[in-house]
Each structure stands twice: as structure tokens, then as C-alpha cells.
N, C-alpha and C. Protein backbone atom coordinates (compact mmCIF):
# COMPACT_ATOMS: atom_id res chain seq x y z
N UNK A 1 62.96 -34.52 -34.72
CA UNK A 1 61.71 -34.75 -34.00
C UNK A 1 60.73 -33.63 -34.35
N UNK A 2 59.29 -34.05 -34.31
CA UNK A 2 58.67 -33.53 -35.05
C UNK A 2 58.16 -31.97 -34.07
N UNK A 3 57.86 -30.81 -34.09
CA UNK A 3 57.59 -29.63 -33.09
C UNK A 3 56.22 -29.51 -33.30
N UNK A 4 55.17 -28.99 -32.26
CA UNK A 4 54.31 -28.58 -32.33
C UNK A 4 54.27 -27.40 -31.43
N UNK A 5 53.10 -26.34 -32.44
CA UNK A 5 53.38 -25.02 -32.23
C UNK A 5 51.55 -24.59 -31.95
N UNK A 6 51.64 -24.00 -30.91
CA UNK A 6 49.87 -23.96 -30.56
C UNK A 6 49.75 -22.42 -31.12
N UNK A 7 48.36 -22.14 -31.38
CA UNK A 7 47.87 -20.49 -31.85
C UNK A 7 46.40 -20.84 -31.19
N UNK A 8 45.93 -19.82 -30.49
CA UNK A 8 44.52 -19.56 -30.52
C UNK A 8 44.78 -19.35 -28.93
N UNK A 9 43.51 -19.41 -28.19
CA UNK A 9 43.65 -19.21 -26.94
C UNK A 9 43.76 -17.99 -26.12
N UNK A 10 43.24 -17.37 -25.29
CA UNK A 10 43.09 -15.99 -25.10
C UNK A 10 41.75 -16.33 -23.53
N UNK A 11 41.33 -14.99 -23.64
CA UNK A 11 40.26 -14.63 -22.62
C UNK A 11 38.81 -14.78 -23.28
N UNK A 12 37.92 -15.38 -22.53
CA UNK A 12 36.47 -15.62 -23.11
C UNK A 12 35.53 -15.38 -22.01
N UNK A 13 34.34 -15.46 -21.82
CA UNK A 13 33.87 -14.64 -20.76
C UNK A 13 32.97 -16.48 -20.53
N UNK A 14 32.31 -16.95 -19.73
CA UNK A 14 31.58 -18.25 -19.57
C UNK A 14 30.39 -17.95 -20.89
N UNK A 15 30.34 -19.57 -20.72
CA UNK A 15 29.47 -19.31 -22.23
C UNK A 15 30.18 -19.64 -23.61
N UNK A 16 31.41 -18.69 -23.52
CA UNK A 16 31.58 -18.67 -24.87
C UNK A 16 32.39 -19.93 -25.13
N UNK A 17 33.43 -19.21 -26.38
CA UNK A 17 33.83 -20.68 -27.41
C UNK A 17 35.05 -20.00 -27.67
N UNK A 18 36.25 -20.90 -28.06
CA UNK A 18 37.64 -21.38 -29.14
C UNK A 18 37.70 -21.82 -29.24
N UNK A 19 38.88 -21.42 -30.23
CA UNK A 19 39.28 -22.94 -31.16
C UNK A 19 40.96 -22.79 -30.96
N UNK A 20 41.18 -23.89 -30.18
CA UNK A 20 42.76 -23.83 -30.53
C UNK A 20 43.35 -24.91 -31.43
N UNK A 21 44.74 -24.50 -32.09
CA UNK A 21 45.23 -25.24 -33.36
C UNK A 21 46.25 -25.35 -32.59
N UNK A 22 46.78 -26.79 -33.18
CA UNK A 22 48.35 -27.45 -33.11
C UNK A 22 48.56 -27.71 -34.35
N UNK A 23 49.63 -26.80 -35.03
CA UNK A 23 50.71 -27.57 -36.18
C UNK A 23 51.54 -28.24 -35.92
N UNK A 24 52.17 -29.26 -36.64
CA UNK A 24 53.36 -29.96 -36.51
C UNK A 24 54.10 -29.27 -37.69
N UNK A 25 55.25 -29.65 -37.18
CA UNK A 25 56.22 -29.27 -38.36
C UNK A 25 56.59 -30.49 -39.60
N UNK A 26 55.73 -31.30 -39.26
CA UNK A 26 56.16 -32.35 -40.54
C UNK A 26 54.30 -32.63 -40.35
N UNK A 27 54.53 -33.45 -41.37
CA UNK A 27 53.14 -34.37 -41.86
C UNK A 27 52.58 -35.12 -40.36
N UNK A 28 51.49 -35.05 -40.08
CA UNK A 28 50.40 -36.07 -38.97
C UNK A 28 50.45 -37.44 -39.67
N UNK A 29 50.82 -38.50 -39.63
CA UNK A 29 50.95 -40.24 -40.19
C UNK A 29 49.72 -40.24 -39.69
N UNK A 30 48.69 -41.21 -40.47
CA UNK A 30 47.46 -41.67 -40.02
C UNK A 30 47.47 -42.64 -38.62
N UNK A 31 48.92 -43.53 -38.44
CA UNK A 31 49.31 -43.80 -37.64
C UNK A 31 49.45 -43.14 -35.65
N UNK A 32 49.47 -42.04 -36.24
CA UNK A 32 49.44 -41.11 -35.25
C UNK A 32 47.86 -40.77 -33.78
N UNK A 33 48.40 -40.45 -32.83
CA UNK A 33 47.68 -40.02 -31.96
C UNK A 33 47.98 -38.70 -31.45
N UNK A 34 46.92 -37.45 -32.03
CA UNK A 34 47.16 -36.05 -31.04
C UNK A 34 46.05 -35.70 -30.25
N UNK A 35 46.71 -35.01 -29.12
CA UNK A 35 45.91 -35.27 -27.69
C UNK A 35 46.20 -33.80 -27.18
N UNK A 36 45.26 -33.71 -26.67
CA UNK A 36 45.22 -32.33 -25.92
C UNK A 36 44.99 -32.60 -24.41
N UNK A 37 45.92 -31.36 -23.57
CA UNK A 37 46.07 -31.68 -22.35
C UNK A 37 46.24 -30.58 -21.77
N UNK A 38 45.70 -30.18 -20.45
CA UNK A 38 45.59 -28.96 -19.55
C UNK A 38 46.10 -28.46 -18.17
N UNK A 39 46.47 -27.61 -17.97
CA UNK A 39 46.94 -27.88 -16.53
C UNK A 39 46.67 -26.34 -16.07
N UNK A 40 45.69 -26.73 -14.80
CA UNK A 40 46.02 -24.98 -13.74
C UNK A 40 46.60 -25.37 -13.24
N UNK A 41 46.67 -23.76 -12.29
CA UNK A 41 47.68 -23.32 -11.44
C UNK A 41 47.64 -24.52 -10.49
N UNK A 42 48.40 -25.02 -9.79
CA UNK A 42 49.05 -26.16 -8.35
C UNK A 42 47.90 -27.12 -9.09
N UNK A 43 47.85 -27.41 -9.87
CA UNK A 43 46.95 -28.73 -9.91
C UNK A 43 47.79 -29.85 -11.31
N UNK A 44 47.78 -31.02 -10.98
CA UNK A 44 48.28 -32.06 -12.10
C UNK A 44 47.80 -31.84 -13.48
N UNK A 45 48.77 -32.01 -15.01
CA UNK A 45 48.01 -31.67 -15.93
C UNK A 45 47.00 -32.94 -16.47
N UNK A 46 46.10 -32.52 -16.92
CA UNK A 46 44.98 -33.43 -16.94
C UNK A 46 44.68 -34.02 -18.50
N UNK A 47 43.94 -34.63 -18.49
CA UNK A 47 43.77 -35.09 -20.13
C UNK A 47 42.18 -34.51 -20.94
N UNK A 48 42.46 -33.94 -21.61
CA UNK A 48 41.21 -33.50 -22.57
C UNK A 48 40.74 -33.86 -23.44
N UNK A 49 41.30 -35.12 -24.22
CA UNK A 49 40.89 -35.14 -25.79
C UNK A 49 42.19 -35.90 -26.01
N UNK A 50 41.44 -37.24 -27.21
CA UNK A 50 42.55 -37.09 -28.03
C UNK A 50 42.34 -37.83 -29.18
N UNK A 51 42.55 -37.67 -30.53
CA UNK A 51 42.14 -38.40 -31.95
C UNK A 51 43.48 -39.21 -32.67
N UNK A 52 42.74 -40.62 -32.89
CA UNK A 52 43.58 -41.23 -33.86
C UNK A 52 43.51 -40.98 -35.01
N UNK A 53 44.55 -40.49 -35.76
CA UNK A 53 44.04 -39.66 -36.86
C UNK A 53 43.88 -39.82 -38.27
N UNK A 54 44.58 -41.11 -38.49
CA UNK A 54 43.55 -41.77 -39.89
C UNK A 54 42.69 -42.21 -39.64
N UNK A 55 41.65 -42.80 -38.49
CA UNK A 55 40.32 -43.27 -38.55
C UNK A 55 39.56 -42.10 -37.73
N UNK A 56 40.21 -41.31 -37.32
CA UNK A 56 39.58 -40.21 -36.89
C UNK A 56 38.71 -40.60 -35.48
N UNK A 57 38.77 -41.87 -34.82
CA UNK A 57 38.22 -42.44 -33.32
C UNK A 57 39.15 -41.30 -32.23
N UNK A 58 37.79 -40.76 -31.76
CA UNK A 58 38.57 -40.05 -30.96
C UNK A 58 38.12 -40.26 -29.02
N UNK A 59 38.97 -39.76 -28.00
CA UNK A 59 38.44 -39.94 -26.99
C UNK A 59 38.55 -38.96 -26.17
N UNK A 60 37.14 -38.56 -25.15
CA UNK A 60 37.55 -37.62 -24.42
C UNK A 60 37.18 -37.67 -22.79
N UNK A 61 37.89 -36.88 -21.89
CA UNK A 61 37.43 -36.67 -20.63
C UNK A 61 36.07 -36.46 -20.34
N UNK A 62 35.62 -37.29 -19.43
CA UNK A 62 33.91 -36.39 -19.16
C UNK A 62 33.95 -35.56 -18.67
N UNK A 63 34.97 -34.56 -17.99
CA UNK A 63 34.70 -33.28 -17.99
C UNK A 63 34.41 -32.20 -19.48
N UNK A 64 34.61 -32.77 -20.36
CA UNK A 64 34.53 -31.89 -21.44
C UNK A 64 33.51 -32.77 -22.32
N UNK A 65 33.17 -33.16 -21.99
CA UNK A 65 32.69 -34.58 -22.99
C UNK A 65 31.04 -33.39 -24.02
N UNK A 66 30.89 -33.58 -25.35
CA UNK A 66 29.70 -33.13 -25.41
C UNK A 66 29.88 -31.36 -25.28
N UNK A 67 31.20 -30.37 -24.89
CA UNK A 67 31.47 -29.35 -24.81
C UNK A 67 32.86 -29.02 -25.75
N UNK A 68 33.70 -29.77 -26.00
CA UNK A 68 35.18 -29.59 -26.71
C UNK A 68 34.95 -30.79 -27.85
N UNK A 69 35.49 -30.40 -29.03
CA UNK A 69 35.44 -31.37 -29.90
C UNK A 69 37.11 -31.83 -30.58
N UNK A 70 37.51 -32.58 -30.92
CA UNK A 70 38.98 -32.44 -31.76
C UNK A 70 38.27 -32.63 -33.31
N UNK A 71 39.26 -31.82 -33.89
CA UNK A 71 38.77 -32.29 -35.32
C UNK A 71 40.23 -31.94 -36.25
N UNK A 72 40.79 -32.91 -37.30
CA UNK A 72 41.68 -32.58 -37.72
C UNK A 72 41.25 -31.57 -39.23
N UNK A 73 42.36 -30.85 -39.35
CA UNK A 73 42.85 -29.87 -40.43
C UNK A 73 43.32 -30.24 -41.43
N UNK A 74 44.53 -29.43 -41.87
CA UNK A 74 45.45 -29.90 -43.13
C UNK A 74 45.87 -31.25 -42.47
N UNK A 75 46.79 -31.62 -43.26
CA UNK A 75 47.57 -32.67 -42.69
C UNK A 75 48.86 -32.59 -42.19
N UNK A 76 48.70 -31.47 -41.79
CA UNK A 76 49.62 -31.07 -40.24
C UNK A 76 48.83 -30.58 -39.17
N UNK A 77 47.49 -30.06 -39.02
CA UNK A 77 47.13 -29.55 -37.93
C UNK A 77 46.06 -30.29 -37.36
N UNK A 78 46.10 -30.03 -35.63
CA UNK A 78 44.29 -30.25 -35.49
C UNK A 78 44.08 -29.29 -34.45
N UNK A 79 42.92 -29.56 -34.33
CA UNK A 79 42.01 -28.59 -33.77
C UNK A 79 41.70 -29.09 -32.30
N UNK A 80 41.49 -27.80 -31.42
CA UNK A 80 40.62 -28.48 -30.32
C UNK A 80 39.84 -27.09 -30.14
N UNK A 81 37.71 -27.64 -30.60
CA UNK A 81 36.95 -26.59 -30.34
C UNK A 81 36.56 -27.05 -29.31
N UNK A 82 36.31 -25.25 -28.50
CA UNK A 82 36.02 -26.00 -27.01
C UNK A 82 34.34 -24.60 -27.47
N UNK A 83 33.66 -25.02 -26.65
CA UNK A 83 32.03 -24.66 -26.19
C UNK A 83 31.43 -24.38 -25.40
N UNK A 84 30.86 -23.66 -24.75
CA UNK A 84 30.11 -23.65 -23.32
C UNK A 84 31.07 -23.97 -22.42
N UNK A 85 31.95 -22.80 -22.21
CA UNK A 85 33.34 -22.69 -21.45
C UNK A 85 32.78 -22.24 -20.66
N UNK A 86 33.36 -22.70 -19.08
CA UNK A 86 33.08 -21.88 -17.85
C UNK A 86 34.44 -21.78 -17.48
N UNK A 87 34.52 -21.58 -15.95
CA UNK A 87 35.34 -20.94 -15.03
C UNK A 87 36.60 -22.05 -14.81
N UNK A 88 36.00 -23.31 -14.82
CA UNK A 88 36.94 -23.96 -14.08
C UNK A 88 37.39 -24.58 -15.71
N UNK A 89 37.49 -24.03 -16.82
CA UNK A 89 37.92 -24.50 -17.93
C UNK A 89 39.12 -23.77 -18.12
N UNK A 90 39.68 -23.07 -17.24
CA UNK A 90 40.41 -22.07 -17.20
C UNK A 90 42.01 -22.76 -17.15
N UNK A 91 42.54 -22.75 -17.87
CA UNK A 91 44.28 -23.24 -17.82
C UNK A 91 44.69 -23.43 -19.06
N UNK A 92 46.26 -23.33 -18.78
CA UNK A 92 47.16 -24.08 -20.22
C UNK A 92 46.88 -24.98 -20.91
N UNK A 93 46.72 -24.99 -22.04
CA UNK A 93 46.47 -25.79 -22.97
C UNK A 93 47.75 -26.30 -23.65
N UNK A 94 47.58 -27.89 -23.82
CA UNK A 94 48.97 -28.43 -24.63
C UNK A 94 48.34 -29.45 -25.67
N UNK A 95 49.33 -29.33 -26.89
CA UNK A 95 48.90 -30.59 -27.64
C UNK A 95 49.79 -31.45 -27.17
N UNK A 96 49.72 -32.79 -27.89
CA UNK A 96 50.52 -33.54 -27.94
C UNK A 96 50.57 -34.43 -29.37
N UNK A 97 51.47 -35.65 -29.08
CA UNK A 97 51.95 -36.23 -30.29
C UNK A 97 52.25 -37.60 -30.04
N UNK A 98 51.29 -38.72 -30.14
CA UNK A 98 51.94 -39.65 -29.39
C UNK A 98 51.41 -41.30 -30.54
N UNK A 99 51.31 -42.25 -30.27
CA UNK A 99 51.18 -43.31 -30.58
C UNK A 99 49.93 -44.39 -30.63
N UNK A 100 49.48 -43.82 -29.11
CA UNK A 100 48.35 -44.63 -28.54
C UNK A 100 47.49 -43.62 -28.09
N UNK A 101 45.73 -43.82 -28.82
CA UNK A 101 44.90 -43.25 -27.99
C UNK A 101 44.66 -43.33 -26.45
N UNK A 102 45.54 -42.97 -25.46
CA UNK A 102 45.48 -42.89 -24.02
C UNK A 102 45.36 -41.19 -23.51
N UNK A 103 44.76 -41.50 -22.59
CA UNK A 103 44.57 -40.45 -21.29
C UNK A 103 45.47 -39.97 -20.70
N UNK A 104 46.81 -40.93 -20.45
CA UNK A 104 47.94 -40.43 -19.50
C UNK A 104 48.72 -39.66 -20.48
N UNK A 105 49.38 -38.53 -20.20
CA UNK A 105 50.80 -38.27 -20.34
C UNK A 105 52.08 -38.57 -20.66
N UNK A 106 51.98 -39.46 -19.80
CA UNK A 106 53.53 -40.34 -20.12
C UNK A 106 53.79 -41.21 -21.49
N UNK A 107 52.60 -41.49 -22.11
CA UNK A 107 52.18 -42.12 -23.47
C UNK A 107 52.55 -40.93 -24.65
N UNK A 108 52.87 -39.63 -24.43
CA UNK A 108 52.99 -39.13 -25.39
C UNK A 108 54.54 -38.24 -25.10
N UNK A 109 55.26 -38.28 -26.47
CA UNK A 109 56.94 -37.75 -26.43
C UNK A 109 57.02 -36.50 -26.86
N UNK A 110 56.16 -36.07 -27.65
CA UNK A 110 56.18 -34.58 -27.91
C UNK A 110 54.75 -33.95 -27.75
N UNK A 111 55.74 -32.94 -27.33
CA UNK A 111 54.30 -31.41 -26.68
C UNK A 111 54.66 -29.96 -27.20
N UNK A 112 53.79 -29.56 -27.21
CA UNK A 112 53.31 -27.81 -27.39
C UNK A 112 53.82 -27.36 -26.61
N UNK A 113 54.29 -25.64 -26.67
CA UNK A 113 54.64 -24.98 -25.83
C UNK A 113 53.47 -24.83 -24.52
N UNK A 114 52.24 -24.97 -25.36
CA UNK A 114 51.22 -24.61 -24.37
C UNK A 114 50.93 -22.93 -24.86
N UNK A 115 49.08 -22.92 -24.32
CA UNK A 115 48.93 -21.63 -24.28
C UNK A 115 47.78 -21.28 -23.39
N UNK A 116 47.25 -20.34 -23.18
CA UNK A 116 46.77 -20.42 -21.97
C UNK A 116 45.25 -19.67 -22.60
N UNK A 117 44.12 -20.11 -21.93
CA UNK A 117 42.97 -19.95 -22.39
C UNK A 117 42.50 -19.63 -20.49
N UNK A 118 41.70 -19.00 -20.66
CA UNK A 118 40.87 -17.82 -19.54
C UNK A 118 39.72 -17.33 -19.46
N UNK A 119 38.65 -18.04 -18.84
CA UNK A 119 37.33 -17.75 -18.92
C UNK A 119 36.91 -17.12 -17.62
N UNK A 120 36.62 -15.95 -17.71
CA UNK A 120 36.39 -14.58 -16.70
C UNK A 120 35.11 -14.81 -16.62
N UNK A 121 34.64 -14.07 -15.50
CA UNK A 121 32.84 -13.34 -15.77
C UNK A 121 33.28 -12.29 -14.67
């Protein structure tokens, strides 16, 4: 089964910007759907983003909508740039790996360790 491994992510002050990456350990199939997903502290993890990745149709939450973009990489990685980060953008970040461009969770079988992104002022 295929692993994904997140890098990026850290402390940003409101305002600013990252970029976090998900590799897989094998090839992305155009077939494929990767999705990014978030979760704070006591709260459900939520859905952020997510691209079908040979036609590149992607979909996102209107909380981020117009502020986070996905964009794929090599053909193992993608991206999630996020923009005009505030406060409540604040939590773990996960990729995922799944089948179907959906919103829920349960639609996708493999995930990221997660990493955690932090917007202070």
C-alpha cells in the first residue's frame, strides 16, 4: 500500500503563506484522487481540498475557497498552497489518497502522518 509522507508546515504569523507537500511512495495514477484534510484541537477533521489528478478538476471547502490552492508536482507529489492564513487556519494537516473526488473522509484509505501548521499574531 502506497505511504504518504507530508514536509512543510510550521508557524506563520496571519497574512502569510505555505506550501505543504505530500509524496507517495509509488507513482499518483491519473486515476487517482488526493485530498487534503485538517483537524484542531476537540474539533472533527474537516475537508480542505481535493484534485483528480489526471484532469487536474479539483474541489474545495468554502472555507478556504480562493485562499489554498492544490496543485500537483512530480508524479508522486502534490501540493497544498495555502494564502492569507489567519488564526482559525490553525491545525494538522493530512493528505490523503483516495478514488473519488469527495469531501468526506471515509472515501479515502490512505493518509499522511499529518503535520501541523500554526498561525500566531
Amino acid at each position: 500500500q502506497a505511504q504518504l509522507v507530508h514536509t512543510g508546515g510550521g508557524l506563520v504569523e496571519p497574512g502569510g503563506s505555505l506550501r505543504l507537500s505530500c509524496a507517495t511512495s509509488g507513482r499518483i495514477f491519473s486515476s487517482a484522487v488526493m485530498a487534503w484534510f485538517r483537524q484542531a484541537p476537540g474539533k472533527e477533521r474537516e475537508f480542505v481540498g481535493a484534485i483528480r489528478w489526471g484532469v487536474g478538476r479539483t474541489l474545495y471547502a468554502d472555507s478556504v475557497k480562493g485562499r489554498f490552492t492544490i496543485s500537483k508536482g512530480s508524479v508522486d507529489t502534490a501540493y497544498l498552497h495555502m494564502n492569507s492564513l489567519n488564526t482559525e487556519d490553525t491545525a494538522v494537516y493530512f493528505c490523503a489518497r483516495g478514488v473519488d473526488l469527495s469531501s468526506s473522509p471515509s472515501d479515502y484509505r490512505t493518509w499522511g502522518q499529518g503535520t501541523q501548521v500554526t498561525v500566531f499574531s
